[in-house]
Structures are given as structure tokens and as C-alpha cells.
N, C-alpha and C. Protein backbone atom coordinates (compact mmCIF):
# COMPACT_ATOMS: atom_id res chain seq x y z
N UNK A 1 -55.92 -88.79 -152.23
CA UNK A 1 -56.57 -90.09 -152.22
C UNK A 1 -55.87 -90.99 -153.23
N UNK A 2 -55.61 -92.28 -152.90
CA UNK A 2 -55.02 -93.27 -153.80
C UNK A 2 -55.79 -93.80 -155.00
N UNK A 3 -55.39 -94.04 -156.08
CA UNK A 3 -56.35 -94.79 -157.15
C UNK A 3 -57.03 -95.58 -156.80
N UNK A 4 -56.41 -96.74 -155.44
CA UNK A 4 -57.84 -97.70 -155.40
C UNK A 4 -59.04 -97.10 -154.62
N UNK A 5 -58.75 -96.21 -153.74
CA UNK A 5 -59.61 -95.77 -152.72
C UNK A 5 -60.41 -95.05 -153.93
N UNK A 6 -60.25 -94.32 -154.39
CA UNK A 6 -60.97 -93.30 -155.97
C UNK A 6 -62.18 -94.27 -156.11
N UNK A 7 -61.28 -95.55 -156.98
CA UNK A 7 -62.24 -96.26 -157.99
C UNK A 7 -63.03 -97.42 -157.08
N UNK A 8 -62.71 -97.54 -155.60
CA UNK A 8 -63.79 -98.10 -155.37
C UNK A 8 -64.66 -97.22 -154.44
N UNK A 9 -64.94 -96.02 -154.47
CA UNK A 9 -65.99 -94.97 -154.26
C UNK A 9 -66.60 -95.03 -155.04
N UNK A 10 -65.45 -94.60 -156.44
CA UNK A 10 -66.36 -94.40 -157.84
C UNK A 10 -67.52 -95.70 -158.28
N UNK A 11 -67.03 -97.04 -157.78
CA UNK A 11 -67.99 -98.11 -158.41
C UNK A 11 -68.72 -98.20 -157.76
N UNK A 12 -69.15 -98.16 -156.20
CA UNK A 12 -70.09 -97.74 -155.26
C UNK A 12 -69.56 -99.34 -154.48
N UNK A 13 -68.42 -99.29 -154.11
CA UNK A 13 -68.38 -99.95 -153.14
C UNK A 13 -68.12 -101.29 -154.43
N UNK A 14 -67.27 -101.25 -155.56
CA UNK A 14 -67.35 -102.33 -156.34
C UNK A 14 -69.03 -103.23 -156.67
N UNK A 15 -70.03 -102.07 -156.39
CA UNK A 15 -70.96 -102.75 -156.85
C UNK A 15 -71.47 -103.26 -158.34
N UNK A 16 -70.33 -101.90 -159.21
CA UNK A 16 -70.85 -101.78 -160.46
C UNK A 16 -69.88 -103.38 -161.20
N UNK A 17 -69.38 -103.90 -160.13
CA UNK A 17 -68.91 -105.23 -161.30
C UNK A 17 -69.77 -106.54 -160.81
N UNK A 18 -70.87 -106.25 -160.02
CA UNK A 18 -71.75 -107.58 -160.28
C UNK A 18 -72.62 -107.64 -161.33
N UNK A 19 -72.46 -106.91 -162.60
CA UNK A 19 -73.11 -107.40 -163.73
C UNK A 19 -72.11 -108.41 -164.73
N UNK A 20 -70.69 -107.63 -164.32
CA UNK A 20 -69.76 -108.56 -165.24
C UNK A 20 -69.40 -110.20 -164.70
N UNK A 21 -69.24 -109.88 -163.25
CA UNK A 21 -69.98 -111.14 -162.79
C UNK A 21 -71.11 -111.99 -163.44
N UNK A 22 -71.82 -112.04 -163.32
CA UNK A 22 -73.16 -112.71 -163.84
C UNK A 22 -73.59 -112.78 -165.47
N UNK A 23 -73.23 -111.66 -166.11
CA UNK A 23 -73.61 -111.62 -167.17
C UNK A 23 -72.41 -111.84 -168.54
N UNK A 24 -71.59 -111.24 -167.69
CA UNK A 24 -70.16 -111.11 -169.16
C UNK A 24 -70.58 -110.54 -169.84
N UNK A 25 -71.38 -109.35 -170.48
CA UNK A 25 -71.72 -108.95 -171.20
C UNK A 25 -70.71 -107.59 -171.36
N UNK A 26 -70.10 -106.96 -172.24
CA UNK A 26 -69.19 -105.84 -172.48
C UNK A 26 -70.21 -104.50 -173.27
N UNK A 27 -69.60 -103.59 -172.67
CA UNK A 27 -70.39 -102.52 -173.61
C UNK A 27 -70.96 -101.70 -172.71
N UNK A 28 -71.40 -100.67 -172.68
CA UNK A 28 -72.08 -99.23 -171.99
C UNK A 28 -73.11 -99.88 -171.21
N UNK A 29 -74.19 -100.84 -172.05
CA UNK A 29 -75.57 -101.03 -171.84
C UNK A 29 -75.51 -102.63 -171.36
N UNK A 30 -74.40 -103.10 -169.77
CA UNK A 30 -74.36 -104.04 -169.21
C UNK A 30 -74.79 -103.99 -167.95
N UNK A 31 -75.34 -103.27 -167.24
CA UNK A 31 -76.33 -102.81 -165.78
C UNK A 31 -75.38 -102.51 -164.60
N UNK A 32 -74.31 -101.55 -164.79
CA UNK A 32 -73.48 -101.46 -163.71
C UNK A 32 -74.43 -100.15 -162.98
N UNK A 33 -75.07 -99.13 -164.20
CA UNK A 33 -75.70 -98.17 -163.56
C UNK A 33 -76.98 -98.84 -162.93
N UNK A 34 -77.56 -99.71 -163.70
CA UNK A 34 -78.91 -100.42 -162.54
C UNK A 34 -78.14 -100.10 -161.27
N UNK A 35 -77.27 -101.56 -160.75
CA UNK A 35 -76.63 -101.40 -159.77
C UNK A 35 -76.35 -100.58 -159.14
N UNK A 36 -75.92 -99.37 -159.38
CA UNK A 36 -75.48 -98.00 -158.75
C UNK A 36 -76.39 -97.28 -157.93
N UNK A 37 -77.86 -97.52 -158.83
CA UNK A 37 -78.92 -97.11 -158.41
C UNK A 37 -79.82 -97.74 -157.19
N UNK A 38 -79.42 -98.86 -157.44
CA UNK A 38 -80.05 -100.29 -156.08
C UNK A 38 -78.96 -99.54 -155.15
N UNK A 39 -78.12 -99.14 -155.21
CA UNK A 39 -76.82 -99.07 -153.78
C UNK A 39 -77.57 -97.71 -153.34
N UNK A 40 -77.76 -96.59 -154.38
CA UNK A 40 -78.94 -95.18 -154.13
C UNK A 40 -80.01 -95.23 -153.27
N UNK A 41 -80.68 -96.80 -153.88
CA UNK A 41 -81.95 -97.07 -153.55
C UNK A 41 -82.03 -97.16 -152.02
N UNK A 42 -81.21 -98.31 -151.63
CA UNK A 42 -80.71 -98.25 -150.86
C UNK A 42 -80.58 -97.36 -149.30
N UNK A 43 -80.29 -96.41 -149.41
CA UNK A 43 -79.69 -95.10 -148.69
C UNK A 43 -80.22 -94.32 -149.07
N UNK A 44 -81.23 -94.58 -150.01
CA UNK A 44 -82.40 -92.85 -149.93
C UNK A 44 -82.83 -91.98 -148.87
N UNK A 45 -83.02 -92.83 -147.63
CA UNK A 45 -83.18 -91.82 -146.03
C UNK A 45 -82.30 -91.02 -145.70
N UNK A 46 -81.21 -91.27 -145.95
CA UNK A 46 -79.88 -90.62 -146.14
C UNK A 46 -80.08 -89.08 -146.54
N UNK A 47 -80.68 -88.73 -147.39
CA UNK A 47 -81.02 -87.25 -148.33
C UNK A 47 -82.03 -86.55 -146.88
N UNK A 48 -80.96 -85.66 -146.96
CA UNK A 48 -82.32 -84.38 -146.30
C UNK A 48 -83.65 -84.43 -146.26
N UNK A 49 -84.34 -84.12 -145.41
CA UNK A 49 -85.97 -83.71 -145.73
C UNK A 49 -86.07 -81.95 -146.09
N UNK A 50 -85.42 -81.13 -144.78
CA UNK A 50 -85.56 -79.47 -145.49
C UNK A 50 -84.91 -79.05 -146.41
N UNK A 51 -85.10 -78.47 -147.13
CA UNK A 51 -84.89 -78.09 -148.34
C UNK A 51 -83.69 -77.67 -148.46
N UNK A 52 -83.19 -76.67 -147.15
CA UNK A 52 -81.72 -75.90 -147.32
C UNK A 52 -80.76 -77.08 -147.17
N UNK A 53 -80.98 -77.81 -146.45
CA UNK A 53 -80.39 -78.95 -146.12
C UNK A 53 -79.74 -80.02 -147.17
N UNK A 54 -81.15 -80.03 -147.82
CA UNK A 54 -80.90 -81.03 -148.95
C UNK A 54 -79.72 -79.95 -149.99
N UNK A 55 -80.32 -78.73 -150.35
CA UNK A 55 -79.25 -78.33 -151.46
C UNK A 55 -77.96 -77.90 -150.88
N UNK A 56 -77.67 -78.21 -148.93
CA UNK A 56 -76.22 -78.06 -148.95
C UNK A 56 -75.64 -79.58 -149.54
N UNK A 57 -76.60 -80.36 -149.02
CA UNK A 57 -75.81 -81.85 -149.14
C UNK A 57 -75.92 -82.30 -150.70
N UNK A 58 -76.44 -81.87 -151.39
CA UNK A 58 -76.25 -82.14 -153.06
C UNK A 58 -75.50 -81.34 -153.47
N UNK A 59 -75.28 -80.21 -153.35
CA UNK A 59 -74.15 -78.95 -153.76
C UNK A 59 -72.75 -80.29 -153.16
N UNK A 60 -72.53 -80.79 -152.23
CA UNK A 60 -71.43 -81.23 -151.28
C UNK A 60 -71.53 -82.65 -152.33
N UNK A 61 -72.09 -83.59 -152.29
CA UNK A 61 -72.40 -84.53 -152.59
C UNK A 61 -71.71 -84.51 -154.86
N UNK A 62 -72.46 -83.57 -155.03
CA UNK A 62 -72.30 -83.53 -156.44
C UNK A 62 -70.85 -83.16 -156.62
N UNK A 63 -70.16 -82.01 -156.42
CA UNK A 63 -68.31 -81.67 -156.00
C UNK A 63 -67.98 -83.23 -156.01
N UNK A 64 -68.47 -83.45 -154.59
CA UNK A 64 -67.52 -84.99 -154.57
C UNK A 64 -67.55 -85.93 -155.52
N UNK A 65 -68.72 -85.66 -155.89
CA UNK A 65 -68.93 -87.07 -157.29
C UNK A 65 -68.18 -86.76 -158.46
N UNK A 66 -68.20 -85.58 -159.09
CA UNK A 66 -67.37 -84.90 -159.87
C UNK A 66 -66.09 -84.96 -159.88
N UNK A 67 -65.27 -84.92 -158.71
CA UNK A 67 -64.32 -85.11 -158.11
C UNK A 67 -63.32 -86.64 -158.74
N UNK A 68 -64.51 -87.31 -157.59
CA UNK A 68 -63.94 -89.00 -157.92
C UNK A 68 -64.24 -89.32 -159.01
N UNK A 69 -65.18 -89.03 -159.70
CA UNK A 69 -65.55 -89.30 -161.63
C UNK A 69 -64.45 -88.67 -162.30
N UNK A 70 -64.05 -87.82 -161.93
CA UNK A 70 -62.91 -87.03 -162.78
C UNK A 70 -61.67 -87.87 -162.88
N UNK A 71 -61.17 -88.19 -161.73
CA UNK A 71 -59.87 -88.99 -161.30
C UNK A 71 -60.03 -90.54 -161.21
N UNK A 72 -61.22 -91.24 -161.34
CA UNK A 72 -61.41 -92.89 -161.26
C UNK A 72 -61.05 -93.16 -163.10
N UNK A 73 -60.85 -94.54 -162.94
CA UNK A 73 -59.96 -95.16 -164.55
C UNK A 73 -59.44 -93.97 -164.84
N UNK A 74 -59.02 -93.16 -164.78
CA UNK A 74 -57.99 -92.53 -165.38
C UNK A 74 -57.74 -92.96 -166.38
N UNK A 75 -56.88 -94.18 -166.10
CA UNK A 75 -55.69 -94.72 -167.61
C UNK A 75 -56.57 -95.48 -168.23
N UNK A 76 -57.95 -95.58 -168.16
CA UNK A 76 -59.28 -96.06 -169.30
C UNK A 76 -59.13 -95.05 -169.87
N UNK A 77 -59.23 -95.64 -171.60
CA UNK A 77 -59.69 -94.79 -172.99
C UNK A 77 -60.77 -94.36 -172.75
N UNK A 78 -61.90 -95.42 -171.68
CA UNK A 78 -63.03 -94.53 -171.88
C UNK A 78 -63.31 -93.33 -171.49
N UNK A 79 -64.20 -91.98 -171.63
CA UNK A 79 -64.14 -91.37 -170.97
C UNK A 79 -65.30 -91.84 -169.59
N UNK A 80 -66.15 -92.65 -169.59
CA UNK A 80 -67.50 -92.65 -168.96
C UNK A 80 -67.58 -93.92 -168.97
N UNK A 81 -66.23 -94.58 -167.81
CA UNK A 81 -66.23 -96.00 -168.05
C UNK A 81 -67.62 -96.79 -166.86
N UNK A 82 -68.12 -97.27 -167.57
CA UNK A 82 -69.37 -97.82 -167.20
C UNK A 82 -68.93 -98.40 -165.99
N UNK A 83 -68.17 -98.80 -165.18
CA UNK A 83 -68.12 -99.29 -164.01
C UNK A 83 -68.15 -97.80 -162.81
N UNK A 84 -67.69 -96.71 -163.28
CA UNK A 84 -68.08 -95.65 -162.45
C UNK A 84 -69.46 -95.05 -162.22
N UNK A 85 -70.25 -95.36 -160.87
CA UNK A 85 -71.44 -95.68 -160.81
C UNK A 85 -71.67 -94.18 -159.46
N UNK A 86 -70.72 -93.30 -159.08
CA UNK A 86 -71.23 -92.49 -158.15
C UNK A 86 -72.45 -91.51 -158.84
N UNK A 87 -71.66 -91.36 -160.16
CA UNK A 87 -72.67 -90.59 -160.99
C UNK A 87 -74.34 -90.86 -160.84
N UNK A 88 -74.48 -92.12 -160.95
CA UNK A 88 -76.09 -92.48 -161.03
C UNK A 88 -76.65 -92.31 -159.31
N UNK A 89 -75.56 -92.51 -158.65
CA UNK A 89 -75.82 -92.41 -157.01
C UNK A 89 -76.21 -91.04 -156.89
N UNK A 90 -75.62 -90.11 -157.11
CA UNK A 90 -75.44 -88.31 -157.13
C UNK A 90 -76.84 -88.43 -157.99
N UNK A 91 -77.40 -88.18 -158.69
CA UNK A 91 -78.22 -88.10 -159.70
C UNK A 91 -79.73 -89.03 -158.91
N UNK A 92 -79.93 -90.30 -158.72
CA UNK A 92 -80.65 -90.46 -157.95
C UNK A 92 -81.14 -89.78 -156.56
N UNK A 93 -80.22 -89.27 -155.38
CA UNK A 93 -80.12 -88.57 -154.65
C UNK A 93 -80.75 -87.24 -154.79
N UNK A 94 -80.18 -86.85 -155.55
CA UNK A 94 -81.24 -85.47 -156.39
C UNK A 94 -82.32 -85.68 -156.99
N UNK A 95 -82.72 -86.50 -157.53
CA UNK A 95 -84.40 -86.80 -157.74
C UNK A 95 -85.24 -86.49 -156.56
N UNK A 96 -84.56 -86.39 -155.64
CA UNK A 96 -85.55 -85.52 -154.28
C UNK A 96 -85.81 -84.35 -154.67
N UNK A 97 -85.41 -83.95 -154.95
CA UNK A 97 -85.50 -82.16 -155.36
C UNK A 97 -87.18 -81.63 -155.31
N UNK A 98 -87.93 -82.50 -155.47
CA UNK A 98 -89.39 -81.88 -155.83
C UNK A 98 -90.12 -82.29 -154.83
N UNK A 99 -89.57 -83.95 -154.31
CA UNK A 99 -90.56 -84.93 -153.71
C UNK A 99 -90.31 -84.48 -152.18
N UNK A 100 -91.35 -85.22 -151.56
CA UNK A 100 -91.14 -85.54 -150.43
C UNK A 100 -89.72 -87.12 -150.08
N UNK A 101 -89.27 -86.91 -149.00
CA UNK A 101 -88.96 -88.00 -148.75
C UNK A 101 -89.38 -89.38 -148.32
N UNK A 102 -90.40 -90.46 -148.81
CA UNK A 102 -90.47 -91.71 -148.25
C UNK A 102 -90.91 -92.67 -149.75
N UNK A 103 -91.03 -93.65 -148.88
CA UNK A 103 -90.60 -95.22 -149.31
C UNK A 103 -91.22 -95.26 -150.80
N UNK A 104 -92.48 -94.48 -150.97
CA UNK A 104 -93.40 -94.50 -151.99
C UNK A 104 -92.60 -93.42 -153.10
N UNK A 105 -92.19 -92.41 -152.50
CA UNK A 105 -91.66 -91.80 -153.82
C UNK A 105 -90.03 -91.86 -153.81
N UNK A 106 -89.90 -92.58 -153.24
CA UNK A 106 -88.11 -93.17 -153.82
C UNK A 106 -88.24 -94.57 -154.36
N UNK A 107 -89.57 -95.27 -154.33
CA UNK A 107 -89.46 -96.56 -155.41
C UNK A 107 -89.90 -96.00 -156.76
N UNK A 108 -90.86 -94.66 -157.12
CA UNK A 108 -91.25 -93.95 -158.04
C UNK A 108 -90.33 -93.33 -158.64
N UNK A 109 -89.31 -92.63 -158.38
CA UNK A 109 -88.13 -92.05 -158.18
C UNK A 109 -86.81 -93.29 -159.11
N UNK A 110 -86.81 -94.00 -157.95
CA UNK A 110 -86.10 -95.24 -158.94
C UNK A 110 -86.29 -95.36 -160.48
N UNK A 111 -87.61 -96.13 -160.26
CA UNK A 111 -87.98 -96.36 -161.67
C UNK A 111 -87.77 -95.32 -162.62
N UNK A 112 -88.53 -93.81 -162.80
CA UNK A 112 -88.08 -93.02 -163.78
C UNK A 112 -86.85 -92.52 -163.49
N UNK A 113 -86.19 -92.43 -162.69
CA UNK A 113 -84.65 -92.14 -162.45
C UNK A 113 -83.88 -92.96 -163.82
N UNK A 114 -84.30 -94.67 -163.83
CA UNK A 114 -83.67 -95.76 -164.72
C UNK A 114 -83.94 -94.96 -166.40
N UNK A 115 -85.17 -95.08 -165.99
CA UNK A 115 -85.87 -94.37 -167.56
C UNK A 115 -85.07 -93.51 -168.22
N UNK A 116 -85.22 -92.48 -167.50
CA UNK A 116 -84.86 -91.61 -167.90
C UNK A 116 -82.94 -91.31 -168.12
N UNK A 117 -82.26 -92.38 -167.44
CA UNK A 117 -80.94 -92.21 -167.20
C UNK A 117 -80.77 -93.43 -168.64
N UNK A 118 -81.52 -93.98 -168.78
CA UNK A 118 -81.22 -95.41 -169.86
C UNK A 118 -82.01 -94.58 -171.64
N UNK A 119 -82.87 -94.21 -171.60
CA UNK A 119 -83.04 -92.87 -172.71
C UNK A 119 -82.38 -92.15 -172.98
N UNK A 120 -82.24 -91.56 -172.19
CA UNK A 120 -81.39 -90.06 -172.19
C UNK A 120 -82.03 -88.94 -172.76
N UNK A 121 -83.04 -88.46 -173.00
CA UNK A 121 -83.80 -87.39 -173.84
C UNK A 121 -83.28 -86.35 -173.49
N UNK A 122 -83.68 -85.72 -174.96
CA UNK A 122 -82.66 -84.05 -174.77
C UNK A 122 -82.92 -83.22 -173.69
N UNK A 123 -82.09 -82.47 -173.03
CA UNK A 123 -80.39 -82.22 -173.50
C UNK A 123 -79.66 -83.48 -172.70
N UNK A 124 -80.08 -84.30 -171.89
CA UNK A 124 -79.09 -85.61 -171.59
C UNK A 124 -77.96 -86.05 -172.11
N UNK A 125 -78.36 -86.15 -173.33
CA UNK A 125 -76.99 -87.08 -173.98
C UNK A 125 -75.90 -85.80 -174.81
N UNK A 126 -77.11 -84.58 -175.02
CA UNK A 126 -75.78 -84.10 -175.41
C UNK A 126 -74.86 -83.35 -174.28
N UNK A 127 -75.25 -83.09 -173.10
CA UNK A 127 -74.49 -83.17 -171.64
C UNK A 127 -73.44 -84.01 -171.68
N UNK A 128 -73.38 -85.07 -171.97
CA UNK A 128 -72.23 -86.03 -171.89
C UNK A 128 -71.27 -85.84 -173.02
N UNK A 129 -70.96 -84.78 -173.78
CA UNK A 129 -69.97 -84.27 -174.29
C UNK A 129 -69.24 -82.82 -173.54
N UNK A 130 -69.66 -82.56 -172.82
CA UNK A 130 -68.77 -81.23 -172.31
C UNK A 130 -67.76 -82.02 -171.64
N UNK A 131 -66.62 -80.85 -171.68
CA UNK A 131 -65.34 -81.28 -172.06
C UNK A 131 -64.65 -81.93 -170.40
N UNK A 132 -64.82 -81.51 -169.52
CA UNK A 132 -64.53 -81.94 -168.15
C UNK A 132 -64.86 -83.12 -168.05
N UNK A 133 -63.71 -83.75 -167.94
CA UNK A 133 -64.34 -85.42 -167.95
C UNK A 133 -65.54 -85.66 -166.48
N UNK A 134 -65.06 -85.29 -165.28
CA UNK A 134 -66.52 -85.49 -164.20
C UNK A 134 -66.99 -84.70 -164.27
N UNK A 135 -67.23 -83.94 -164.83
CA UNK A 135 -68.78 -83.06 -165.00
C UNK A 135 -69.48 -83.75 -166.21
N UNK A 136 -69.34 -83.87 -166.71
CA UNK A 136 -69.69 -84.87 -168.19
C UNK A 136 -70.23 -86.33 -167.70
N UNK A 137 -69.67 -86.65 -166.88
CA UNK A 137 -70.02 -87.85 -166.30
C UNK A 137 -71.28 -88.10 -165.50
N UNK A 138 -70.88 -86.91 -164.58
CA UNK A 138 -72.16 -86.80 -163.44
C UNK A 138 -73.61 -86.01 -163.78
N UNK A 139 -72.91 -84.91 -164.96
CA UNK A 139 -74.30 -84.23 -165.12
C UNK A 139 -75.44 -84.51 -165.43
N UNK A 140 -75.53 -85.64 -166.72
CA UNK A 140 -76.59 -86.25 -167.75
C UNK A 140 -77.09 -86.87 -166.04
N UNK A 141 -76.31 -87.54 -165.16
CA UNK A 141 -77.25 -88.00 -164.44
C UNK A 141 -78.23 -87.16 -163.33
N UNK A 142 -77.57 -86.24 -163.08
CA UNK A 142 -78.31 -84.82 -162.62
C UNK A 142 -79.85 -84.55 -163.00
N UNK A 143 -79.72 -84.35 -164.78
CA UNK A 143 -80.84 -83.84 -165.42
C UNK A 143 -81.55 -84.92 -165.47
N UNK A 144 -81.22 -86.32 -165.47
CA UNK A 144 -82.12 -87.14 -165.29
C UNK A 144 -83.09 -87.39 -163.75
N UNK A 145 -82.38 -87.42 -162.82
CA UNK A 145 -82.36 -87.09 -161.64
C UNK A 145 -83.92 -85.84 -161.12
N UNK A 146 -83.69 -84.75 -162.32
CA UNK A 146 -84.40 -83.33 -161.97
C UNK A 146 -85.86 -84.21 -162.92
N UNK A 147 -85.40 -84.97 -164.13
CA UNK A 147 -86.78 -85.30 -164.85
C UNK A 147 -87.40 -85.96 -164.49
N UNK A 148 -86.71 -86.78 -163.40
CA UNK A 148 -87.75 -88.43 -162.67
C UNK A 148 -88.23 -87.30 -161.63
N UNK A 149 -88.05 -86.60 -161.00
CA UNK A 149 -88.44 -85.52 -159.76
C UNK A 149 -89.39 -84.88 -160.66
N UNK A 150 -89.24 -84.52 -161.36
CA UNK A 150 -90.54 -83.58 -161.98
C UNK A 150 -91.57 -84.48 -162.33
N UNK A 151 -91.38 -85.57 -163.23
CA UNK A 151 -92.40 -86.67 -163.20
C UNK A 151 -92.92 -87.03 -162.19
N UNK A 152 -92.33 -87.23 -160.76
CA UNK A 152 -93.03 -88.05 -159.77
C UNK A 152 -93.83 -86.68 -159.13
N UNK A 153 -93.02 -85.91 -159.24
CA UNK A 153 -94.36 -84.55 -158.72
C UNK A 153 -95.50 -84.71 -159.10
N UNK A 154 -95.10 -84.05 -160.54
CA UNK A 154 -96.86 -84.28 -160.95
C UNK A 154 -98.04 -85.47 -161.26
N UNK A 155 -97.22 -86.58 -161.10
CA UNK A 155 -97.95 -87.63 -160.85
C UNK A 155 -98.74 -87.62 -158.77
N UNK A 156 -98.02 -87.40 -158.23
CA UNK A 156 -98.46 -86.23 -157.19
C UNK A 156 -99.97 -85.87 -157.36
N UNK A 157 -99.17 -85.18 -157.74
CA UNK A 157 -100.55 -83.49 -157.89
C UNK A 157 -101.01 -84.20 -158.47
N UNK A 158 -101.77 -84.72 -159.57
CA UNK A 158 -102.38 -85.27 -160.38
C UNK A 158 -102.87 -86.12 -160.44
N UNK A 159 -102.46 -87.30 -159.93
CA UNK A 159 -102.60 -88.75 -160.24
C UNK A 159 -102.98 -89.15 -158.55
N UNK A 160 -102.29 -89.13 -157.79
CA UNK A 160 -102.21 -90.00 -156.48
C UNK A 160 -103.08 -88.75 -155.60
């Protein structure tokens, strides 16, 4: 695959530069991952409903994200350059893990998906030091991913 084809997978279709658009704002905490997550939001029907299903297509899904996270900016210093947005896509996607699939618990899903991906509570952030640059990238959004799924469960069971 060519570098541009990479990095515009990796931004989700160049979505992650309509914040620099609009905002100019520089730095980690400029909303390219919001964005990433609206493109998620998006294509949530997309994710399996049976279960085996879903963990072939996230097993498949996560590789690939790993993949293109590994090899997108490259020649960026950064390691976790904020315009690479498959990560939060992969990671939203997996917030199914607990739920059912529809409209009500993928806008629930969203929201603590953000939360929890914009926090980072332990072990999150210290995930984003292992040494593989796309695994490092994609994982923190994984575990965030598994914590908005566990939240919207038991709000589930519990609450609704």
C-alpha cells in the first residue's frame, strides 16, 4: 500500500483534519479523535450482531488498524499523531462487545466511548507506551472501547 492510500485510511477518510480546518488549534487535545468517532458513529450497523461474528470482524478489523497506525506519518516525530483516527474507529466498533446492537446503545456507546478515550483512566494511558508504535496507538482505544461497553451494560441491567 502507498503512503497516501495508508494515511488517508488512517485519518478516516481525511476526516481527522476538519478540526484544523475550523479551529487551528495545534496539540493532542484538537478533536480529530471526536471526528473519528462521528465517522464510527456513523457505520455502527456495520458491526456484527452474533457474537462469533463480531469477534471475527474485530480480531480482522483491529490487525488492520494496527497495521495502518503502524505505517501512517511515519516520517512524524510523533508517535500518536493526532490526525490518525482508525484507532478511535477500531475502539468504538468494539464498544459492542457487551451491548446489543441499535441506535440507543451506539449513541450511549459514543458518549462514554469520548469519556473515556479523552480521560484515559488506568491502565489507558499507560497502554500508550508499549513499544510497537500501532499497537500503542490502537490499544488505549480498545480498553476504552471495553469501558464504555461495560458502562452501557450495566446501565442496562440497572438503570433502563
Amino acid at each position: 500500500m502507498g503512503k497516501k492510500l495508508i494515511n488517508l485510511i488512517a485519518t478516516g477518510f481525511y476526516i481527522s483534519y476538519i478540526p484544523n480546518f475550523f479551529f487551528k488549534k495545534k496539540g493532542k487535545f484538537r478533536g480529530c479523535g471526536f471526528f473519528g468517532t462521528v465517522l464510527a458513529f456513523i457505520f455502527w450497523w456495520v458491526v456484527p450482531q452474533k457474537l462469533l461474528d463480531f469477534l471475527i470482524f474485530s480480531f480482522i478489523f483491529v490487525l488492520f488498524s494496527i497495521i495502518i497506525a503502524n505505517f501512517s506519518f511515519k516520517d512524524d516525530a510523533e508517535k500518536d499523531n493526532p490526525l490518525i483516527v482508525i484507532d478511535e474507529i477500531a475502539g468504538y466498533f468494539f464498544s459492542f462487545i457487551f451491548v446489543e446492537k441499535n441506535l440507543k446503545n451506539a449513541t450511549l456507546l459514543f458518549i462514554f466511548f469520548r469519556i473515556f478515550d479523552t480521560l484515559k483512566p488506568f491502565p489507558i494511558k499507560k497502554l500508550e507506551n508499549i513499544r510497537h508504535r500501532g499497537t500503542s496507538i490502537v490499544i488505549d482505544d480498545l480498553v476504552a472501547g471495553l469501558y464504555a461497553s461495560t458502562v452501557v451494560f450495566f446501565i442496562q441491567k440497572y438503570i433502563f
